[in-house]
Protein backbone atom coordinates (compact mmCIF):
# COMPACT_ATOMS: atom_id res chain seq x y z
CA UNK A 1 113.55 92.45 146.94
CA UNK A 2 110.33 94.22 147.94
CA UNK A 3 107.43 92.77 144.99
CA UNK A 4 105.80 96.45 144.98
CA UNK A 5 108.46 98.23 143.73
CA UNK A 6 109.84 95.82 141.88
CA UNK A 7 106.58 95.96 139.93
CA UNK A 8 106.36 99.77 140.36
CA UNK A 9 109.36 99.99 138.26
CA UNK A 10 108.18 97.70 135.39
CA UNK A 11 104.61 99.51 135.26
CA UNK A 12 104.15 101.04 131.62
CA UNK A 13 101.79 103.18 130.35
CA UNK A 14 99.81 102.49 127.65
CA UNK A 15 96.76 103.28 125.67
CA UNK A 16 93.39 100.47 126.30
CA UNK A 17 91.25 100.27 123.01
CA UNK A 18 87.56 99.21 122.98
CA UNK A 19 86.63 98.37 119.40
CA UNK A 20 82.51 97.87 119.30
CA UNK A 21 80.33 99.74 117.11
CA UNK A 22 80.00 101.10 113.36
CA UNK A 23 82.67 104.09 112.28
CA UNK A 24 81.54 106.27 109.59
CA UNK A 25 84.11 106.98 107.24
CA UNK A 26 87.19 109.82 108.29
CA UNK A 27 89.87 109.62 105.59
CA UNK A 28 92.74 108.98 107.71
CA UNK A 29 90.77 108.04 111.20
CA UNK A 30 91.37 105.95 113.85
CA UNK A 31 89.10 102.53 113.31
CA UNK A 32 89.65 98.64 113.03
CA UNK A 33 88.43 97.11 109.60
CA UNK A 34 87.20 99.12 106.21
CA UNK A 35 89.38 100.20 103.84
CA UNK A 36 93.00 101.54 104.85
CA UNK A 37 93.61 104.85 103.96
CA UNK A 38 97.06 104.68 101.69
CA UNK A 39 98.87 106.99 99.56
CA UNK A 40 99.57 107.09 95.98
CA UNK A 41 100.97 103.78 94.37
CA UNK A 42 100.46 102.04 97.49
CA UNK A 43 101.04 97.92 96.96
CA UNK A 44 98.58 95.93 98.85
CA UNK A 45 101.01 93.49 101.03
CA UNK A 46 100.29 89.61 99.92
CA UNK A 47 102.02 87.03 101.65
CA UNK A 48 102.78 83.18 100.40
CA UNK A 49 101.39 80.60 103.02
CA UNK A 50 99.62 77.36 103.59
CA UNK A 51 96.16 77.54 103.87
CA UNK A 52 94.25 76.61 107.55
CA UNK A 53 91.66 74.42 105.07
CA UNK A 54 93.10 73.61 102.02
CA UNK A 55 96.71 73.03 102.76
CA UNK A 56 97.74 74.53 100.03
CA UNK A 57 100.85 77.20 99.96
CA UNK A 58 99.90 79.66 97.66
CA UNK A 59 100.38 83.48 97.68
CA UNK A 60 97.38 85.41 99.74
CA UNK A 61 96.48 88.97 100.35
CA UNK A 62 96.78 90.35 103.70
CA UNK A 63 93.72 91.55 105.72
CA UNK A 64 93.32 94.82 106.90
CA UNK A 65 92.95 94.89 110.77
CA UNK A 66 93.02 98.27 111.63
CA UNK A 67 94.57 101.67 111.34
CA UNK A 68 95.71 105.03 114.00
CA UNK A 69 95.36 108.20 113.57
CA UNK A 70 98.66 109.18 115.49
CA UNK A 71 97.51 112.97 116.19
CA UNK A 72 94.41 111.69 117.86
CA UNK A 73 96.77 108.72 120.17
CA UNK A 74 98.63 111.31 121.38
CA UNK A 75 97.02 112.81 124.25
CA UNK A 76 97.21 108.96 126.18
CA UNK A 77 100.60 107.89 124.72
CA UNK A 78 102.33 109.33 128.02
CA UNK A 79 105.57 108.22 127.02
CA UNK A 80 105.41 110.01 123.50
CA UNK A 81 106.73 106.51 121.83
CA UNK A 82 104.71 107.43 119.18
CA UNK A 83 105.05 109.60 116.71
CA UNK A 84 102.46 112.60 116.60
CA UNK A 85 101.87 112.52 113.38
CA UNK A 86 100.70 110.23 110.19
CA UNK A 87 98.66 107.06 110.01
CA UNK A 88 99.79 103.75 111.29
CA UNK A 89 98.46 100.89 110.03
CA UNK A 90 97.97 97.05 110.76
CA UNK A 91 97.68 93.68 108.44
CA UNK A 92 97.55 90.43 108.67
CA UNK A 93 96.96 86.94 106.74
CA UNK A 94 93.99 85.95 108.25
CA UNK A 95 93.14 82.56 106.04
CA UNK A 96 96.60 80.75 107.38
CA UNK A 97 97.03 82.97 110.38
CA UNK A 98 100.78 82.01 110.51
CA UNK A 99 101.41 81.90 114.70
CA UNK A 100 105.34 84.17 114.36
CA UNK A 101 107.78 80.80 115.48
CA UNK A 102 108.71 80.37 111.68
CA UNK A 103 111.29 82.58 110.11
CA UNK A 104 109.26 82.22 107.01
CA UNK A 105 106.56 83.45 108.60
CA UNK A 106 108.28 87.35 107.98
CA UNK A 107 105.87 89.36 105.65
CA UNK A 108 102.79 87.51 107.51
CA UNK A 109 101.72 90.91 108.88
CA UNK A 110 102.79 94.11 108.06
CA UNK A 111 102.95 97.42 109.77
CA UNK A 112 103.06 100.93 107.69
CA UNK A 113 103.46 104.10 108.68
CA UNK A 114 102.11 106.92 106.52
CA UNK A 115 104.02 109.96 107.39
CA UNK A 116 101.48 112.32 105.53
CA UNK A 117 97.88 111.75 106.28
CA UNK A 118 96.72 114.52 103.47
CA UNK A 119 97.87 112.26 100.75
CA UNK A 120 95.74 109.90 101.38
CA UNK A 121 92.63 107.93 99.77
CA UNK A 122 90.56 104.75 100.22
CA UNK A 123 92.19 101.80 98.87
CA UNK A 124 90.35 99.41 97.05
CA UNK A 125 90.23 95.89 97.72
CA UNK A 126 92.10 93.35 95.68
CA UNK A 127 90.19 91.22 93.67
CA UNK A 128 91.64 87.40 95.24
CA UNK A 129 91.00 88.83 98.83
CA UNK A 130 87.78 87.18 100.52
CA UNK A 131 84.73 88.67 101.26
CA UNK A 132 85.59 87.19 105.18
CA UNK A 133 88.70 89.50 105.04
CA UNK A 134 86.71 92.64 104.83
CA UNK A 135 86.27 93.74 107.93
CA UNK A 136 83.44 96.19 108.49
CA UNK A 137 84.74 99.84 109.86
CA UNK A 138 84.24 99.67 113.36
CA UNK A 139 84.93 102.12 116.36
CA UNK A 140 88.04 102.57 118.30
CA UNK A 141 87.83 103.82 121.63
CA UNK A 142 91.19 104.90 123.21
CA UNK A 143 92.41 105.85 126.53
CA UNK A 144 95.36 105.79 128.23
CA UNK A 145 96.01 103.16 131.13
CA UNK A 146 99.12 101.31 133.18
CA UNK A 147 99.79 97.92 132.86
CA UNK A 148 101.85 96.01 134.78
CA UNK A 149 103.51 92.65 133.70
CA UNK A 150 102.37 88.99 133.87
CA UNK A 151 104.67 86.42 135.52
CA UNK A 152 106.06 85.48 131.87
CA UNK A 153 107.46 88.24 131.44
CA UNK A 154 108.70 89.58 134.92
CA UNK A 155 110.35 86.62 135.99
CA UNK A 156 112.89 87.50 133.11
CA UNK A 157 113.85 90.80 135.38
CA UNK A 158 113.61 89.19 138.35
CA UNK A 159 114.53 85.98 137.68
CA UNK A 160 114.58 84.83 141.83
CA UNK A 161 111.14 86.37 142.79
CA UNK A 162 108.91 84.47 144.29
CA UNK A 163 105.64 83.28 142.00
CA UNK A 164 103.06 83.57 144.89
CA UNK A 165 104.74 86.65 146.35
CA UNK A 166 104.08 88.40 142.47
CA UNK A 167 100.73 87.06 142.23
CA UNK A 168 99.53 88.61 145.28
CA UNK A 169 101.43 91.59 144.89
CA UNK A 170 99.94 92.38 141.62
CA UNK A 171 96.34 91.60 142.61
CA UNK A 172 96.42 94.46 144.91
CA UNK A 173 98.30 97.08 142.52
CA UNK A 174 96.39 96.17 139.46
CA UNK A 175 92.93 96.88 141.16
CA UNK A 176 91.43 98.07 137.24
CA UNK A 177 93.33 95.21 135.51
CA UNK A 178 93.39 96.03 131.81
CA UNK A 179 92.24 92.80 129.46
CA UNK A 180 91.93 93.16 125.28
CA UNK A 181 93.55 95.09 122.34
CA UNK A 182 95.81 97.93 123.36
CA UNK A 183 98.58 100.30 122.10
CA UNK A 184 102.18 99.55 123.74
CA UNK A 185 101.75 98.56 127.78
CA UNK A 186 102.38 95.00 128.99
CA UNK A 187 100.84 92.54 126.57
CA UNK A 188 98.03 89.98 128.40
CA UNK A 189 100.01 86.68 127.91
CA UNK A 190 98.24 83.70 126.88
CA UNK A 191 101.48 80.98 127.22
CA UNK A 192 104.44 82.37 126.92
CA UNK A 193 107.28 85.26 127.03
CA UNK A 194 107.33 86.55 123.68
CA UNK A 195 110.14 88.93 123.58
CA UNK A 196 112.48 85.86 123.99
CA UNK A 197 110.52 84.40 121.07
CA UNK A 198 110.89 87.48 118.87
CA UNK A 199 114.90 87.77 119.59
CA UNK A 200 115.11 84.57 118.70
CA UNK A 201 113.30 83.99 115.76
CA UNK A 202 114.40 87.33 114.04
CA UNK A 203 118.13 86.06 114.34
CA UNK A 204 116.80 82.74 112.03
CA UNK A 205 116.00 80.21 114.25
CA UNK A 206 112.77 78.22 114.32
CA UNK A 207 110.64 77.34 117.28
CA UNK A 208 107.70 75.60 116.19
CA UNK A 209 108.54 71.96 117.43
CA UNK A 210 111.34 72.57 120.32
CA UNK A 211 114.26 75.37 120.79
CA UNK A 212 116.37 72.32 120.72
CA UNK A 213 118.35 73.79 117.70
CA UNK A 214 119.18 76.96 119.18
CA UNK A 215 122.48 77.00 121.12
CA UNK A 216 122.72 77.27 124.66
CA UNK A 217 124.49 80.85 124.48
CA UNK A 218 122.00 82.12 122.20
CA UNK A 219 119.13 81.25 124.18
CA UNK A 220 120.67 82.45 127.58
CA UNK A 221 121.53 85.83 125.97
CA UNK A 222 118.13 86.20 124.59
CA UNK A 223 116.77 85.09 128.34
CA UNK A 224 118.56 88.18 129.74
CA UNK A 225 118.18 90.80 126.93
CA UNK A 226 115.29 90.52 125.36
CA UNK A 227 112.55 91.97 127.65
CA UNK A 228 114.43 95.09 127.43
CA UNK A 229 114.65 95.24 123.83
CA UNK A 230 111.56 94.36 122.80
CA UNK A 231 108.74 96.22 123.36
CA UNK A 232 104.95 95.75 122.56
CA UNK A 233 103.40 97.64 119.45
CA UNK A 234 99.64 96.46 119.16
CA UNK A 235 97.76 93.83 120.83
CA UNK A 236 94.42 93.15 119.14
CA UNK A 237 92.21 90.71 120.75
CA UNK A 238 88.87 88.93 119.71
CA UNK A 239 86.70 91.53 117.60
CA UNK A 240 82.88 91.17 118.35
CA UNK A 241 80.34 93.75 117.38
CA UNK A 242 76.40 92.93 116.07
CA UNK A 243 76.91 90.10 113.94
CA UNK A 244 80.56 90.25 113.14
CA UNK A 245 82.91 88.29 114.66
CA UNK A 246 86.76 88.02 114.48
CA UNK A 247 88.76 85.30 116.42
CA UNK A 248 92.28 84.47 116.30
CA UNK A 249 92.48 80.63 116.81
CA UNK A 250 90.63 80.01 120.16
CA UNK A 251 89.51 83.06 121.70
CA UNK A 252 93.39 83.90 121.09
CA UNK A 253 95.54 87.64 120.51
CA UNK A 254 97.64 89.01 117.97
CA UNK A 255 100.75 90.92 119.11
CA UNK A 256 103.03 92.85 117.14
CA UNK A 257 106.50 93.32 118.35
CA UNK A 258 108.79 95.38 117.89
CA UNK A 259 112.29 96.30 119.10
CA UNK A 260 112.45 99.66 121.18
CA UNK A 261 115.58 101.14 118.54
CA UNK A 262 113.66 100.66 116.07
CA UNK A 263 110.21 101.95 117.77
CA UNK A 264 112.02 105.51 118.65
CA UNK A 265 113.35 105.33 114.91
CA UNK A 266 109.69 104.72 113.71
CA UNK A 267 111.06 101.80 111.63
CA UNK A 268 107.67 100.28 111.98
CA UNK A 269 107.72 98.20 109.18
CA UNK A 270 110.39 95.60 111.49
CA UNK A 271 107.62 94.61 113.60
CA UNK A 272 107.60 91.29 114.05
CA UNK A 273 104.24 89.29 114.84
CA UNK A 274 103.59 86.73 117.79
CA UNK A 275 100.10 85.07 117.95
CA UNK A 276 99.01 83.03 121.11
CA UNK A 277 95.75 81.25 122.48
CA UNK A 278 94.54 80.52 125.23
């Protein structure tokens, strides 16, 4: 196997966001944090979870992380996965900031896709969501950029390649190596594979302890499948601008998943969420 173009065939393209600075307000823009634009009767999502301090299960508002503009993604979205239309938009429960191994944690983050951006309007708040949940509006820049895997993830293609061989390999190709929130691409991997982890955990089975429980066919068909089912949606990273700050666990990354049938089908709403730290 020659490592470049086995790596030249897994490169993806991708769009690299650089959230810093305050947005003013576009009804239906591109930003991270304010209020989401929604249409009419619109239910803010709420999700029932355990509380990081308290301990307490007990049904929570999600936060809203950010939202797209999909007219304005696609001049870098060079593989027109996404749509070219409508608002997408991005929550999550940020108080118990469930980590995606639990089955029960479906419903901790949830992806919409507004197909009509001239219905919509500012939503308000609700009431029980804290102040630390409402994110100020800040800028989104976006361009488009190639990514090319982490060892995580390729050694599920190329399951006899050589570690050091890969390393060096993709030193020298990925010269502007892409780090932080982005649109689709490679995700940067903090531990693990997590398209395994997403096929698995979307059929039922829980991973928080061990996979001990899930059987060995299972696992081994996930091992071969899954990186070319699933497919990365939105990475969002640690969020620092003037005196806010957002961190996921330590210095850690959201990612939400989703399978590429349902991508091309813009069945956003099965996204499934993974979050990792360093």
């Amino acid at each position: 196997m020659n490592m470049r173009d086995a790596l030249a065939q897994l490169r993806l393209s991708g769009i690299a966001l650089e959230i810093a600075g305050e947005e003013p307000y576009r009804c239906g823009g591109t930003r991270f944090g304010g209020r989401p634009d929604v249409p009419p009767g619109f239910v803010w999502p709420y999700f029932e979870g355990v509380g990081l301090e308290d301990g307490e299960k007990k049904r929570r508002p999600l936060a809203f992380l950010a939202q797209f503009a999909l007219e304005e993604m696609q001049p870098f979205d060079a593989e027109h996965l996404l749509t070219a239309h409508g608002v997408l938009s991005f929550f999550y429960e940020v108080e118990s900031q469930p980590w995606g191994f639990d089955p029960q944690d479906a419903g901790c983050a949830r992806v919409f896709w507004f197909e009509d951006a001239a219905t919509l309007a500012p939503a308000e708040y609700p009431p029980d969501l804290s102040q630390e949940a409402r994110f100020p509006a800040l800028h989104m820049d976006a361009r488009q950029a190639f990514f090319y895997p982490e060892w995580e993830d390729f050694e599920l293609a190329w399951p006899d390649a050589d570690v050091d061989d890969f390393e060096e390999t993709r030193d020298l190709l990925n010269e502007e190596a892409e780090d932080g929130s982005r649109l689709l691409g490679w995700p940067e991997i903090l531990q693990n594979n997590m398209t395994r982890e997403c096929e698995l955990v979307t059929q039922g089975y829980y991973l928080g302890d061990n996979w001990g429980d899930v059987p060995d066919e299972v696992y081994r068909r996930a091992k071969q499948t899954s990186l070319a089912k699933w497919r990365l949606l939105f990475q969002l990273g640690p969020v620092a601008s003037g005196d806010f700050e957002l961190m996921f666990g330590d210095g850690g990354n959201l990612y939400f998943y989703i399978s590429k049938e349902d991508l091309l089908a813009r069945r956003f709403e099965r996204a499934w969420l993974i979050s990792q730290c360093g």
